[in-house]
N, C-alpha and C. Protein backbone atom coordinates (compact mmCIF):
# COMPACT_ATOMS: atom_id res chain seq x y z
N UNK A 1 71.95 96.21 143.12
CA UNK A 1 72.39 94.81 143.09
C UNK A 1 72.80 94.39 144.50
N UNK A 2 71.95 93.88 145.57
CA UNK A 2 72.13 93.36 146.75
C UNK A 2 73.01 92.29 146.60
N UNK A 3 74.28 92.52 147.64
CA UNK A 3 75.64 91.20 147.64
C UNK A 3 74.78 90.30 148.35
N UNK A 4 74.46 88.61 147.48
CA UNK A 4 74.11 87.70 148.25
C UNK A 4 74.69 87.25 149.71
N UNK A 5 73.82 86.51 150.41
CA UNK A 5 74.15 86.16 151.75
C UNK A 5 75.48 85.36 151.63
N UNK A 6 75.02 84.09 150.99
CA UNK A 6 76.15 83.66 150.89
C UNK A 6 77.65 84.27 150.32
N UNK A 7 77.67 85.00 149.54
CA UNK A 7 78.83 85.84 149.14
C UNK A 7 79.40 86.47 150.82
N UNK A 8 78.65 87.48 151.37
CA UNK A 8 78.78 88.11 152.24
C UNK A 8 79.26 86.83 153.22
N UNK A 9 78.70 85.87 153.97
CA UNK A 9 79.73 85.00 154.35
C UNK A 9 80.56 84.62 154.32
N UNK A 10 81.00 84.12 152.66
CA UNK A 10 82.32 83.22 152.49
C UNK A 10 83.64 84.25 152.19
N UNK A 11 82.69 85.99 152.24
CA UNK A 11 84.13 86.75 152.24
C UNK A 11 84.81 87.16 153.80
N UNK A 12 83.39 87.05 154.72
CA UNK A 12 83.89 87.02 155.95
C UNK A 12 84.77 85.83 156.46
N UNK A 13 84.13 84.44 156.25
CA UNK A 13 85.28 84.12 156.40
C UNK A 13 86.54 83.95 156.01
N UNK A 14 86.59 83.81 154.77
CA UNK A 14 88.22 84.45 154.22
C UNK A 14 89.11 85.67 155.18
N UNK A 15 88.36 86.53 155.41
CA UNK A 15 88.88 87.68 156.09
C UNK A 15 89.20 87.54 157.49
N UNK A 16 88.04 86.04 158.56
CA UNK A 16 88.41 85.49 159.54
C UNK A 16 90.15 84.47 159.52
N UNK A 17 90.08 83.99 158.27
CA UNK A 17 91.13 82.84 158.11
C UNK A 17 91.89 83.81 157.75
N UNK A 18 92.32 84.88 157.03
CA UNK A 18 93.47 85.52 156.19
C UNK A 18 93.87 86.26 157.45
N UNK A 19 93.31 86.73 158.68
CA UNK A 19 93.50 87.68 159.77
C UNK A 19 94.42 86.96 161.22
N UNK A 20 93.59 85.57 160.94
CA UNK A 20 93.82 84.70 162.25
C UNK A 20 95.26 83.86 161.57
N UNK A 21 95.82 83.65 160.21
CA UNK A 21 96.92 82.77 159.80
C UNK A 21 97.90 84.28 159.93
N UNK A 22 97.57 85.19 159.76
CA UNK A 22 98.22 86.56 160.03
C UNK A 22 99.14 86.50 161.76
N UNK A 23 98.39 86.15 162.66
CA UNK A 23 98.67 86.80 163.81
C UNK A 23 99.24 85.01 164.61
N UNK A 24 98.43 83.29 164.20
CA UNK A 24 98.57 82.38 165.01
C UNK A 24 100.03 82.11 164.73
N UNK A 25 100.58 81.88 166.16
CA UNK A 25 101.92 80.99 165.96
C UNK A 25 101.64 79.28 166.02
N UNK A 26 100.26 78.64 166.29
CA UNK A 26 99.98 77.78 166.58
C UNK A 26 99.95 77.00 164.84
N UNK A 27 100.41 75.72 165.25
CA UNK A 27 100.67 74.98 163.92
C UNK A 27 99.14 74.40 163.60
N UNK A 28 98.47 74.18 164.49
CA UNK A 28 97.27 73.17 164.37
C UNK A 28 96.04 74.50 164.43
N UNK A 29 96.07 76.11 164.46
CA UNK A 29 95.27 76.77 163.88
C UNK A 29 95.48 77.10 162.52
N UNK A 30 96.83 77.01 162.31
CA UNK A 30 96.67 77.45 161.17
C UNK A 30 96.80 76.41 160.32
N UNK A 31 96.26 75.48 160.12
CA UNK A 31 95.36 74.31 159.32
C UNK A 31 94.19 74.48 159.59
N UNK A 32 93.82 74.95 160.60
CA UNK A 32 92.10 75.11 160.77
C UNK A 32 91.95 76.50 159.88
N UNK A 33 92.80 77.37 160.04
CA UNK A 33 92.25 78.55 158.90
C UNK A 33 92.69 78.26 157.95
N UNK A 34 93.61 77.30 156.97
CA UNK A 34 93.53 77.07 155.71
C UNK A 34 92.39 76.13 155.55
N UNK A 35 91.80 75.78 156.09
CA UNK A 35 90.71 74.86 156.10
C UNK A 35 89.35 75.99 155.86
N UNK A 36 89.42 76.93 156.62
CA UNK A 36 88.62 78.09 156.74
C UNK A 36 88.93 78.74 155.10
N UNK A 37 89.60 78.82 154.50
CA UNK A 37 89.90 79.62 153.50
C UNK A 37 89.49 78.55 152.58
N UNK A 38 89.70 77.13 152.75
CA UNK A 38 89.26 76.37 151.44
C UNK A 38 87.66 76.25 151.27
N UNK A 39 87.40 76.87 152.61
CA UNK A 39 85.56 76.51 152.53
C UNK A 39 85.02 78.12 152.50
N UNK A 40 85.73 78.80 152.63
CA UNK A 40 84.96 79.88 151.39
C UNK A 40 85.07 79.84 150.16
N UNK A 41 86.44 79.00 149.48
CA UNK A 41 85.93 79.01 148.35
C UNK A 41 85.29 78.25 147.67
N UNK A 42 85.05 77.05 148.54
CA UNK A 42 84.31 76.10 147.79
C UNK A 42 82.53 76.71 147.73
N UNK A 43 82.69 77.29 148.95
CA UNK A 43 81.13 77.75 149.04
C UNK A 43 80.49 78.95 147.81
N UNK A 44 81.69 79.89 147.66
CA UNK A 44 82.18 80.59 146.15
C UNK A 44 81.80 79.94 144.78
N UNK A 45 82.61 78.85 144.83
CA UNK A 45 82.77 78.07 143.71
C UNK A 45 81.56 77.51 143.75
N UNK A 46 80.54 76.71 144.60
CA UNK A 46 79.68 76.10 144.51
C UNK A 46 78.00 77.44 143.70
N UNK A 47 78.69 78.72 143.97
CA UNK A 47 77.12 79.46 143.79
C UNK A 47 77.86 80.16 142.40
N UNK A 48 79.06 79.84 141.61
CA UNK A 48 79.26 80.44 140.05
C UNK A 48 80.09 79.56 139.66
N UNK A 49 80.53 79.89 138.53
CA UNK A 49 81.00 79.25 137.44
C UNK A 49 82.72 79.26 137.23
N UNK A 50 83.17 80.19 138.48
CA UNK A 50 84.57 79.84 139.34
C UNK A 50 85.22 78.90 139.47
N UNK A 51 85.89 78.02 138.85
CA UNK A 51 86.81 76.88 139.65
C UNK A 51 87.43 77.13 141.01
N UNK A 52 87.31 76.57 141.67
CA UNK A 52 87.66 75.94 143.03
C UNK A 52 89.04 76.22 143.18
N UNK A 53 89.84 75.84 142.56
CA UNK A 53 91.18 75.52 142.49
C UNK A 53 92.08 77.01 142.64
N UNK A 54 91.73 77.61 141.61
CA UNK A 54 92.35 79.26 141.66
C UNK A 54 91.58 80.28 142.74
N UNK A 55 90.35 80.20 143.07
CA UNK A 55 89.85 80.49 144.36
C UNK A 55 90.92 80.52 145.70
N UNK A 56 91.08 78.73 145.86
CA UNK A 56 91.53 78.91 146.69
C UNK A 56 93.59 78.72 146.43
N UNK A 57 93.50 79.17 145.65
CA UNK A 57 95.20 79.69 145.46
C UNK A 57 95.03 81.40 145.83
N UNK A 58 94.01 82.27 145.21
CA UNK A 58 94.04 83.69 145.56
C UNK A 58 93.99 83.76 146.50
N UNK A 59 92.90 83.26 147.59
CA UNK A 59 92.67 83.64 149.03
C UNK A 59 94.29 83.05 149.85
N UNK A 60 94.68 82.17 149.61
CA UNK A 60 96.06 82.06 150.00
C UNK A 60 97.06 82.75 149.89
N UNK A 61 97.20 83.74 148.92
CA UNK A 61 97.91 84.44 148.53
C UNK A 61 97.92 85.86 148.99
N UNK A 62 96.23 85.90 149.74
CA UNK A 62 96.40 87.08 150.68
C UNK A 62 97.04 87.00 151.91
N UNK A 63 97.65 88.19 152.51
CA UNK A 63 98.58 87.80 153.73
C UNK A 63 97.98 89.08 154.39
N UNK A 64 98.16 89.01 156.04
CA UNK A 64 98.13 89.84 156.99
C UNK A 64 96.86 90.30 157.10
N UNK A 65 96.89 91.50 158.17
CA UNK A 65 95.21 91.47 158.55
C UNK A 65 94.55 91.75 157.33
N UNK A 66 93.10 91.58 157.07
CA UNK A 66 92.10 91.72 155.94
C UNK A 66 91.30 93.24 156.26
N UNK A 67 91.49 93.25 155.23
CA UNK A 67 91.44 94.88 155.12
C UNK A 67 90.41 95.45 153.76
N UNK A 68 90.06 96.68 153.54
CA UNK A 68 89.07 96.58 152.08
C UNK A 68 90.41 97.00 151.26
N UNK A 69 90.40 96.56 150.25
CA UNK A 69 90.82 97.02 149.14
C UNK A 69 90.43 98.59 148.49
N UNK A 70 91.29 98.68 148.06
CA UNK A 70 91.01 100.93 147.62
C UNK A 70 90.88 100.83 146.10
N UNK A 71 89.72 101.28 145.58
CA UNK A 71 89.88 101.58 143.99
C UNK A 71 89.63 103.20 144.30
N UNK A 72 90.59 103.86 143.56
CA UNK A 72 90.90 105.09 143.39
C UNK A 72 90.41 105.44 141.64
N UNK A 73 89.11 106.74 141.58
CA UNK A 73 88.65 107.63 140.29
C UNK A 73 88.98 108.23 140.30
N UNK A 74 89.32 109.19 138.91
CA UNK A 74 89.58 110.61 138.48
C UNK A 74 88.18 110.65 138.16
N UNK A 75 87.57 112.11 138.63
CA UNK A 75 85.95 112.85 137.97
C UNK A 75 86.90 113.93 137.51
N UNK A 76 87.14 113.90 136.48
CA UNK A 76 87.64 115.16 135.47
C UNK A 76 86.69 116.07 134.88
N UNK A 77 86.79 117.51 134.63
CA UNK A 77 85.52 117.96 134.03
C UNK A 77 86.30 118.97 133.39
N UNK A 78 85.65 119.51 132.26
CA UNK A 78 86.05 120.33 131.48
C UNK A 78 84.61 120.91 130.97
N UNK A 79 84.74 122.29 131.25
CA UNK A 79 83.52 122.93 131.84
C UNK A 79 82.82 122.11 132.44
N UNK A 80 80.72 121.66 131.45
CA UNK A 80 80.26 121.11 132.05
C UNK A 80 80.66 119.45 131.11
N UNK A 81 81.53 119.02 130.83
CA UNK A 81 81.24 117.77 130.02
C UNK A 81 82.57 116.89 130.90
N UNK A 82 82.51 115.58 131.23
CA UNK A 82 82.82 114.59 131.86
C UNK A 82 83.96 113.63 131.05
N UNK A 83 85.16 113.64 131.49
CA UNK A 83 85.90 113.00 131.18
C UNK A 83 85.49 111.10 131.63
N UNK A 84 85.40 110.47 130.42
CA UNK A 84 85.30 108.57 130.33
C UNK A 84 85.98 108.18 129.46
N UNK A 85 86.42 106.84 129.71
CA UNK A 85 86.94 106.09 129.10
C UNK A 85 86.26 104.60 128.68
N UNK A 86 86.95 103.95 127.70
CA UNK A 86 86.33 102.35 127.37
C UNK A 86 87.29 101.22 128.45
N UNK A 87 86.38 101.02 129.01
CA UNK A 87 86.89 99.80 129.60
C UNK A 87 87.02 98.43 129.07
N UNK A 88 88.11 98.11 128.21
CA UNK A 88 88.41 97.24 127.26
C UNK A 88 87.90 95.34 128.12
N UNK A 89 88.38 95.41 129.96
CA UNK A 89 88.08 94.50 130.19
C UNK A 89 86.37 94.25 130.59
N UNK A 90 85.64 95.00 130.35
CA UNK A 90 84.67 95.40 130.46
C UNK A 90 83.73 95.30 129.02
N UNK A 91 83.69 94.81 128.04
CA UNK A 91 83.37 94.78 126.82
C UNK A 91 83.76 96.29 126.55
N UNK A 92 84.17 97.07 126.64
CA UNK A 92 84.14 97.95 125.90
C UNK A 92 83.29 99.18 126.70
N UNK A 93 82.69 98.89 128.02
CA UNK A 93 81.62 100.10 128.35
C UNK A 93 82.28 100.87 129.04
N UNK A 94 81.78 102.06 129.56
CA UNK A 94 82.15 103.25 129.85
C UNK A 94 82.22 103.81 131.38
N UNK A 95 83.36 104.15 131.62
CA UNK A 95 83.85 104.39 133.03
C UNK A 95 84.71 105.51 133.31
N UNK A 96 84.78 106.48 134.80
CA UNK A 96 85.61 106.78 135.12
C UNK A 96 86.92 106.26 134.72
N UNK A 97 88.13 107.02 134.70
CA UNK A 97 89.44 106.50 134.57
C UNK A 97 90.04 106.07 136.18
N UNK A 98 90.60 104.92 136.28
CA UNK A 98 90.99 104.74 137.54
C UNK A 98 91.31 103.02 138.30
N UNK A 99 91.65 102.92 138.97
CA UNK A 99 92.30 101.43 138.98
C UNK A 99 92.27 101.44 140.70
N UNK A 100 92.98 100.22 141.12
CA UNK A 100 93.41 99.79 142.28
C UNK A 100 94.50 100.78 142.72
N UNK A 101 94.35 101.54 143.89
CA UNK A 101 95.71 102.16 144.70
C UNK A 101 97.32 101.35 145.04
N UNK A 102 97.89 101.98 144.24
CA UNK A 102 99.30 101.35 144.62
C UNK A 102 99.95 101.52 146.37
N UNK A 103 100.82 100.55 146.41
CA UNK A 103 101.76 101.08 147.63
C UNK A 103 102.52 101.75 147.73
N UNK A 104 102.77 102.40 148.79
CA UNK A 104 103.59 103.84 148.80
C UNK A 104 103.30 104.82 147.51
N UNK A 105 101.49 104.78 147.37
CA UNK A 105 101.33 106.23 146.58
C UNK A 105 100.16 106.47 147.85
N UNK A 106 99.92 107.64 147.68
CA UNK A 106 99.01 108.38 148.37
C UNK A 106 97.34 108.65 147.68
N UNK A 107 96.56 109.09 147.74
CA UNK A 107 95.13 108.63 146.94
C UNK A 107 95.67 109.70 145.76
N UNK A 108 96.08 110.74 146.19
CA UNK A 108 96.09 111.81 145.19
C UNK A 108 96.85 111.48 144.21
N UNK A 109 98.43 110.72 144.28
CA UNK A 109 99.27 109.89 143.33
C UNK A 109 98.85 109.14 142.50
N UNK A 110 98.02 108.14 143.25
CA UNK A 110 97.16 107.37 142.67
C UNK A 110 96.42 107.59 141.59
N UNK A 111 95.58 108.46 141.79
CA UNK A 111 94.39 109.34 140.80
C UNK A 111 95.29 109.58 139.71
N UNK A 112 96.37 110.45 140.05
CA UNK A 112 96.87 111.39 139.05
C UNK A 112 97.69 110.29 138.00
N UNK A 113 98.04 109.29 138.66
CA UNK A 113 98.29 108.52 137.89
C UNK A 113 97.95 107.51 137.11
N UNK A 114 96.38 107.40 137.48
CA UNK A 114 95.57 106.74 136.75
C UNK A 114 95.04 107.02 135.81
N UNK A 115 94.41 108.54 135.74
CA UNK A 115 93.89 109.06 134.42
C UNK A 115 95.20 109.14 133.49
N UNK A 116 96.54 109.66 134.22
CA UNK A 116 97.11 109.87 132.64
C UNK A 116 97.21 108.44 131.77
N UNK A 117 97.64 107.73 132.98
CA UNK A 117 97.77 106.28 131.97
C UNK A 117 96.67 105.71 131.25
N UNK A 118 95.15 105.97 131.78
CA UNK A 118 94.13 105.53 130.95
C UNK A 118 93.61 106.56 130.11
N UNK A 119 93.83 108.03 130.13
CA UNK A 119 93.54 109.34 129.60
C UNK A 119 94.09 110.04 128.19
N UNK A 120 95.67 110.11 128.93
CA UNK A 120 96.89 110.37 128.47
C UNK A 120 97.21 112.07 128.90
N UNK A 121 95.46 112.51 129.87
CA UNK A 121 95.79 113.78 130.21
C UNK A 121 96.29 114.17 131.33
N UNK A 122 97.33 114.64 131.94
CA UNK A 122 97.65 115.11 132.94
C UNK A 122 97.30 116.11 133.85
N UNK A 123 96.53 115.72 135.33
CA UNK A 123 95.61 116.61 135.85
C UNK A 123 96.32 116.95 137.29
N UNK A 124 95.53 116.92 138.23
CA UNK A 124 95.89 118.02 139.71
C UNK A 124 94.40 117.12 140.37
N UNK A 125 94.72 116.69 141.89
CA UNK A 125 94.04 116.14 142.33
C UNK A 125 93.25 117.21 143.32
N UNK A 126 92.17 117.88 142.97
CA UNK A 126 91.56 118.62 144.19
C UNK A 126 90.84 118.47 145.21
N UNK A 127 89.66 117.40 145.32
CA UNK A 127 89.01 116.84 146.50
C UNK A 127 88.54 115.87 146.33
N UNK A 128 88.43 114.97 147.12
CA UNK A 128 87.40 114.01 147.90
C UNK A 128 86.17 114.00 146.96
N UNK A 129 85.43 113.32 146.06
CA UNK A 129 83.78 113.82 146.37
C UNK A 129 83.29 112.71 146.92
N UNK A 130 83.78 111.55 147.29
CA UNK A 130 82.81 110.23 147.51
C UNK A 130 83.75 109.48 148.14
N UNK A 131 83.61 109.05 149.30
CA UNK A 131 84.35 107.67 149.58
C UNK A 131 82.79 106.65 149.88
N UNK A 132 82.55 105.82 148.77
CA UNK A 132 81.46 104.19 149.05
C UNK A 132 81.70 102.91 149.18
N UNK A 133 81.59 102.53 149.96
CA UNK A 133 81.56 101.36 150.47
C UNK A 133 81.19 100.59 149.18
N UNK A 134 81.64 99.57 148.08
CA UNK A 134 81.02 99.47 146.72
C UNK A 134 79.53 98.36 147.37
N UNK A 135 80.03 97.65 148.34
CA UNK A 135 78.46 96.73 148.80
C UNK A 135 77.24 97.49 148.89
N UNK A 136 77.55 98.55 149.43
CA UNK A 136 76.35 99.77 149.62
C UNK A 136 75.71 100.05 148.22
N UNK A 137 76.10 100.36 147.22
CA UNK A 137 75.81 101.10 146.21
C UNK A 137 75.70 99.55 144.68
N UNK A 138 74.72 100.16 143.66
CA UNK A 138 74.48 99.22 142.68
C UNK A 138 75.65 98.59 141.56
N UNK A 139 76.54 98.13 142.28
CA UNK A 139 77.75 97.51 142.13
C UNK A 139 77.54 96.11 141.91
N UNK A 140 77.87 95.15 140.62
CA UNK A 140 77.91 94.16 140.95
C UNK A 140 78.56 93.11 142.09
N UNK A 141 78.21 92.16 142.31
CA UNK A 141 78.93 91.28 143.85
C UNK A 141 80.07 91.47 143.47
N UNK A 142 81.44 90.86 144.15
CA UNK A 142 83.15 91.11 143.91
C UNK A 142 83.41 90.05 145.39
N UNK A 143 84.66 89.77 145.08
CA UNK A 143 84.75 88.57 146.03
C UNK A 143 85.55 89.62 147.09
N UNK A 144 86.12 90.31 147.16
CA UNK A 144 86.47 91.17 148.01
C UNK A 144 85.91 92.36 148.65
N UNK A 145 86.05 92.62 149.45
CA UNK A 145 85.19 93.81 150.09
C UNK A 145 86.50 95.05 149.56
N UNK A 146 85.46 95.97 149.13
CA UNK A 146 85.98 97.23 148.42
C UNK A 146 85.59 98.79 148.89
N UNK A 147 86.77 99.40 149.40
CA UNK A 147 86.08 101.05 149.17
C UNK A 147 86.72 102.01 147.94
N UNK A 148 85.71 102.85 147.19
CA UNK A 148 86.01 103.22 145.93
C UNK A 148 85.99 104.67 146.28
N UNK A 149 87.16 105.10 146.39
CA UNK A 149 87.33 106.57 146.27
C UNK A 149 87.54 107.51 145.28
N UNK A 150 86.41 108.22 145.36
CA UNK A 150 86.18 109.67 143.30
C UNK A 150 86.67 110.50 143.90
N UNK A 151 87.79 110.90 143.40
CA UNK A 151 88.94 112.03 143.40
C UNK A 151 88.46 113.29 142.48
N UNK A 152 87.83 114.44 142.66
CA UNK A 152 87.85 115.82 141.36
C UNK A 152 89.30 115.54 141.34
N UNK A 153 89.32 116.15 139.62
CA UNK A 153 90.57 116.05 139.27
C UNK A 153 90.64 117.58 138.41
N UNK A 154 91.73 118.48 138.35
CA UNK A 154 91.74 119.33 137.16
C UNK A 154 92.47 119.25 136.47
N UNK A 155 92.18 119.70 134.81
CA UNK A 155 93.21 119.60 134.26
C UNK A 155 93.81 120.47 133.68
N UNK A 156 95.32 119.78 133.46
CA UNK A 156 96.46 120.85 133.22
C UNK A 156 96.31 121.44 131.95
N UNK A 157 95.77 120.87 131.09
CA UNK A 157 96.08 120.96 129.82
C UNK A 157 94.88 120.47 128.96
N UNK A 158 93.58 121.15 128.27
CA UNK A 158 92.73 120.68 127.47
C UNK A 158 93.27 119.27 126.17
N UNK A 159 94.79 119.16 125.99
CA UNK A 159 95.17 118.37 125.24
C UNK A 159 96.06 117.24 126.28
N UNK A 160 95.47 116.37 125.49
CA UNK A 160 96.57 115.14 126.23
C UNK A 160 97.84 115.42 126.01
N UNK A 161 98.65 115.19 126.90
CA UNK A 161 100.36 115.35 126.79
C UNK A 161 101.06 114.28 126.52
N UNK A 162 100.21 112.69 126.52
CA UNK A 162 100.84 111.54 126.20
C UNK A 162 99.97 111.03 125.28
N UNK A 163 99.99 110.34 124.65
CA UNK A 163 98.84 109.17 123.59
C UNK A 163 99.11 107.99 125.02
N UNK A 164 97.79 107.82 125.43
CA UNK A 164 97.39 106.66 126.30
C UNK A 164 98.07 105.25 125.72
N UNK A 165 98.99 104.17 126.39
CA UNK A 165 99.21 103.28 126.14
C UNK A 165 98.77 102.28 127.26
N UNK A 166 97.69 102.45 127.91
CA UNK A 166 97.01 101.05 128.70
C UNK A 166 96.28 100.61 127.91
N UNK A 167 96.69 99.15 127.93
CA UNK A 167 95.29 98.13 127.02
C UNK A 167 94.07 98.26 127.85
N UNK A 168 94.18 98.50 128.93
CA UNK A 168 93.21 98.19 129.45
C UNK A 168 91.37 99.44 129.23
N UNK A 169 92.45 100.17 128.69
CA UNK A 169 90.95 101.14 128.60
C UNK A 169 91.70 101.70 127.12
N UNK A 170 90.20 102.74 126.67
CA UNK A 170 90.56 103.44 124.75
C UNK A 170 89.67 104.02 125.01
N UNK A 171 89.34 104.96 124.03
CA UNK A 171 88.97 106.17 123.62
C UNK A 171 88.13 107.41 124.63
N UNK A 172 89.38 108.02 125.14
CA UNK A 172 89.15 108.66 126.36
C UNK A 172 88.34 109.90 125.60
N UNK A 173 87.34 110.51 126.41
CA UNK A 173 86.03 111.58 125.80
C UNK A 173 85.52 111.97 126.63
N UNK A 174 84.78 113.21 126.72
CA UNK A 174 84.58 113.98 127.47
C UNK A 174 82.70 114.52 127.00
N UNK A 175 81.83 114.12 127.87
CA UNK A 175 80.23 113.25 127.95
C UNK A 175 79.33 114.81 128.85
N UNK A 176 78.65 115.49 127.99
CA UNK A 176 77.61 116.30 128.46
C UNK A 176 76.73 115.34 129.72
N UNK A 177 76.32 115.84 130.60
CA UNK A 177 75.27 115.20 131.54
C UNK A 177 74.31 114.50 131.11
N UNK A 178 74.05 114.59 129.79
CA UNK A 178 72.34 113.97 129.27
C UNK A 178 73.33 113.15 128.05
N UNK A 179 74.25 113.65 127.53
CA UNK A 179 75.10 112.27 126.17
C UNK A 179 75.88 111.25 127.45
N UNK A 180 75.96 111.17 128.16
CA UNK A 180 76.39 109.89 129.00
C UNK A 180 75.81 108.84 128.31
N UNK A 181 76.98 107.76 128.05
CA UNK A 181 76.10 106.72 127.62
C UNK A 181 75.50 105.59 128.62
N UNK A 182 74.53 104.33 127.76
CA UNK A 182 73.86 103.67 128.96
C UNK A 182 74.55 102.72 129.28
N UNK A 183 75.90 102.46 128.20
CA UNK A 183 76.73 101.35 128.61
C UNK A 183 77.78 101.35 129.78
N UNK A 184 77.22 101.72 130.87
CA UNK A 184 78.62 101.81 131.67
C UNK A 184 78.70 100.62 132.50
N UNK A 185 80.47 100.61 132.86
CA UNK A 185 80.93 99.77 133.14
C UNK A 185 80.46 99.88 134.97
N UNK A 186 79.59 98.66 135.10
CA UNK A 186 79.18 99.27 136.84
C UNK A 186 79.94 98.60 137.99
N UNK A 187 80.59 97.47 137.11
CA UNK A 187 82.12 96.91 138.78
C UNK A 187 82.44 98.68 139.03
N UNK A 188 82.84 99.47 138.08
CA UNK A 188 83.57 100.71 138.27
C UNK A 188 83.06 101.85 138.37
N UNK A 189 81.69 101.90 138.14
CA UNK A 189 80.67 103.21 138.61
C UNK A 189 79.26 103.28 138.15
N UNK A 190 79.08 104.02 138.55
CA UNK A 190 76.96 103.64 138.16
C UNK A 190 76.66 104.78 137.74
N UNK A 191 75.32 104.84 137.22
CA UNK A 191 74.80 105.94 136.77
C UNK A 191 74.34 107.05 138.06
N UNK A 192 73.97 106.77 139.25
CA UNK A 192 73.34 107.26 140.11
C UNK A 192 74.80 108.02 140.67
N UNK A 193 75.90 107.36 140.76
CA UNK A 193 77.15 108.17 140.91
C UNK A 193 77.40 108.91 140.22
N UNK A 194 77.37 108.48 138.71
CA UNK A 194 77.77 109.94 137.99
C UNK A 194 76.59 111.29 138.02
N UNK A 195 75.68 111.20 138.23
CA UNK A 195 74.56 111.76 138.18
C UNK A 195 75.11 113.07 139.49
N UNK A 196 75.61 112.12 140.74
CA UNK A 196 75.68 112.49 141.87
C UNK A 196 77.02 113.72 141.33
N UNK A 197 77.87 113.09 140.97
CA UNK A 197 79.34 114.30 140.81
C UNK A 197 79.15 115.57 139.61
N UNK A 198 77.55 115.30 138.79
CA UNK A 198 77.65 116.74 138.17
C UNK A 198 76.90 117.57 139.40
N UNK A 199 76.28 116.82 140.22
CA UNK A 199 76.04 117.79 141.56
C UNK A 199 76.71 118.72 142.19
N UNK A 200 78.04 117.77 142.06
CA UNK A 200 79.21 118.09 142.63
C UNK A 200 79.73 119.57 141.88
N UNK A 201 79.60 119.09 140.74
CA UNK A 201 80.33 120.26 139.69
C UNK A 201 79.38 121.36 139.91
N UNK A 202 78.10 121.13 139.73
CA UNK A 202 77.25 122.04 140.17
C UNK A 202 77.40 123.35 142.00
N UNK A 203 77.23 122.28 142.27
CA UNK A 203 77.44 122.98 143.62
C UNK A 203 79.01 122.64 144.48
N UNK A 204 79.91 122.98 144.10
CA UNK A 204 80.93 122.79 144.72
C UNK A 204 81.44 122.97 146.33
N UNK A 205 80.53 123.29 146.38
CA UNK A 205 80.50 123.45 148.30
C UNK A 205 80.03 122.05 149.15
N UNK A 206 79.76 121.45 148.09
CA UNK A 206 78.46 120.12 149.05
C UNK A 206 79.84 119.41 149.64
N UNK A 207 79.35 118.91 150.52
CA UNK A 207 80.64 118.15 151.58
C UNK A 207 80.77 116.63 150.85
N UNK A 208 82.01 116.26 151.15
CA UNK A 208 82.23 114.60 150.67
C UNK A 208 80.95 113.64 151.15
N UNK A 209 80.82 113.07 149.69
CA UNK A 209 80.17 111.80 150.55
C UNK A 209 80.87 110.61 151.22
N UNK A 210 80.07 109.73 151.71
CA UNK A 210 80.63 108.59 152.31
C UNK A 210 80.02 107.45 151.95
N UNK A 211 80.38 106.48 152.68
CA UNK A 211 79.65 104.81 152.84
C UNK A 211 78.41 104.89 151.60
């Protein structure tokens, strides 16, 4: 899924206006970059079905330099079968466990605290397998520029230690390489990724990927 041109513009400039209202002490630039921020979103708003209005209240609401945003995965495995979950905001399809990185957690915090809350299992963060750029890879568009980091995860315990209480995801399961289903949720991962981390499981020596 190639990020349109225009997308790829109107997030640069957001990221020009959110960087430059960051650093100007000047009163009369920074009307020219809220001006800059209202015309990415109109340019936004003009190519979907977005209102205008909350567009440009979010991009306002970002502060300081522009930066990618971090979505942090658990790849859990138990032998060879794959820990997923339902991504409830997602109709229901099927994803890694894992969310946006908090502040003042570290990636590994992050992880560990993402599967239990969408899991309910409590794991151990062991490596790296992927840091992607999500524009690079068959990701739908996103108005923000994103890097998505897959954490191996092990686990402590073949049984969950909590009953999962996020709405946001249900019925956490654990998916042979070939029962993967075709519904997955792809804002949050693709098939060609998961494909890639039973590699991983396979050959545990292969070095992190990247971009």
């Amino acid at each position: 899924m190639t990020v349109p041109n225009w997308l790829t513009w109107a997030k640069e400039i957001q990221a020009i206006a959110q960087t430059g209202l960051a650093f100007t002490e000047n009163v009369y630039d920074k009307e020219r970059y809220h001006q800059l921020q209202h015309l990415a979103a109109d340019i936004i708003a003009a190519h979907t079905d977005i209102a205008v209005t909350p567009l440009r209240e979010m991009f306002e609401k970002e502060a300081g330099y522009a930066t990618p945003k971090v979505d942090v995965r658990g790849i859990v495995f138990k032998e060879d079968t794959l820990l997923m979950v339902r991504e409830k905001m997602d109709g229901g399809r099927w994803t890694v466990p894992g969310g946006w990185a908090d502040v003042n957690t570290t990636p590994a915090e992050a992880v560990v605290k993402e599967v239990l809350e969408e899991s309910g299992y409590r794991v151990r963060a062991t490596k790296i397998l992927a840091i992607y750029d999500r524009n690079k890879h068959a990701h739908p568009p996103y108005l923000f520029h994103v890097y998505k980091v897959f954490i191996r995860c092990e686990l402590l315990s073949d049984i969950p230690e909590k009953a999962t209480t996020d709405y946001e995801t249900g019925e956490p399961t654990f998916f042979n390489e070939a029962d993967i289903p075709v519904d997955i949720s792809t804002p949050r991962v693709t098939a060609t990724q998961l494909a890639r981390f039973f590699q991983h499981l396979r050959q545990p020596d292969l070095p992190t990927d990247f971009d």
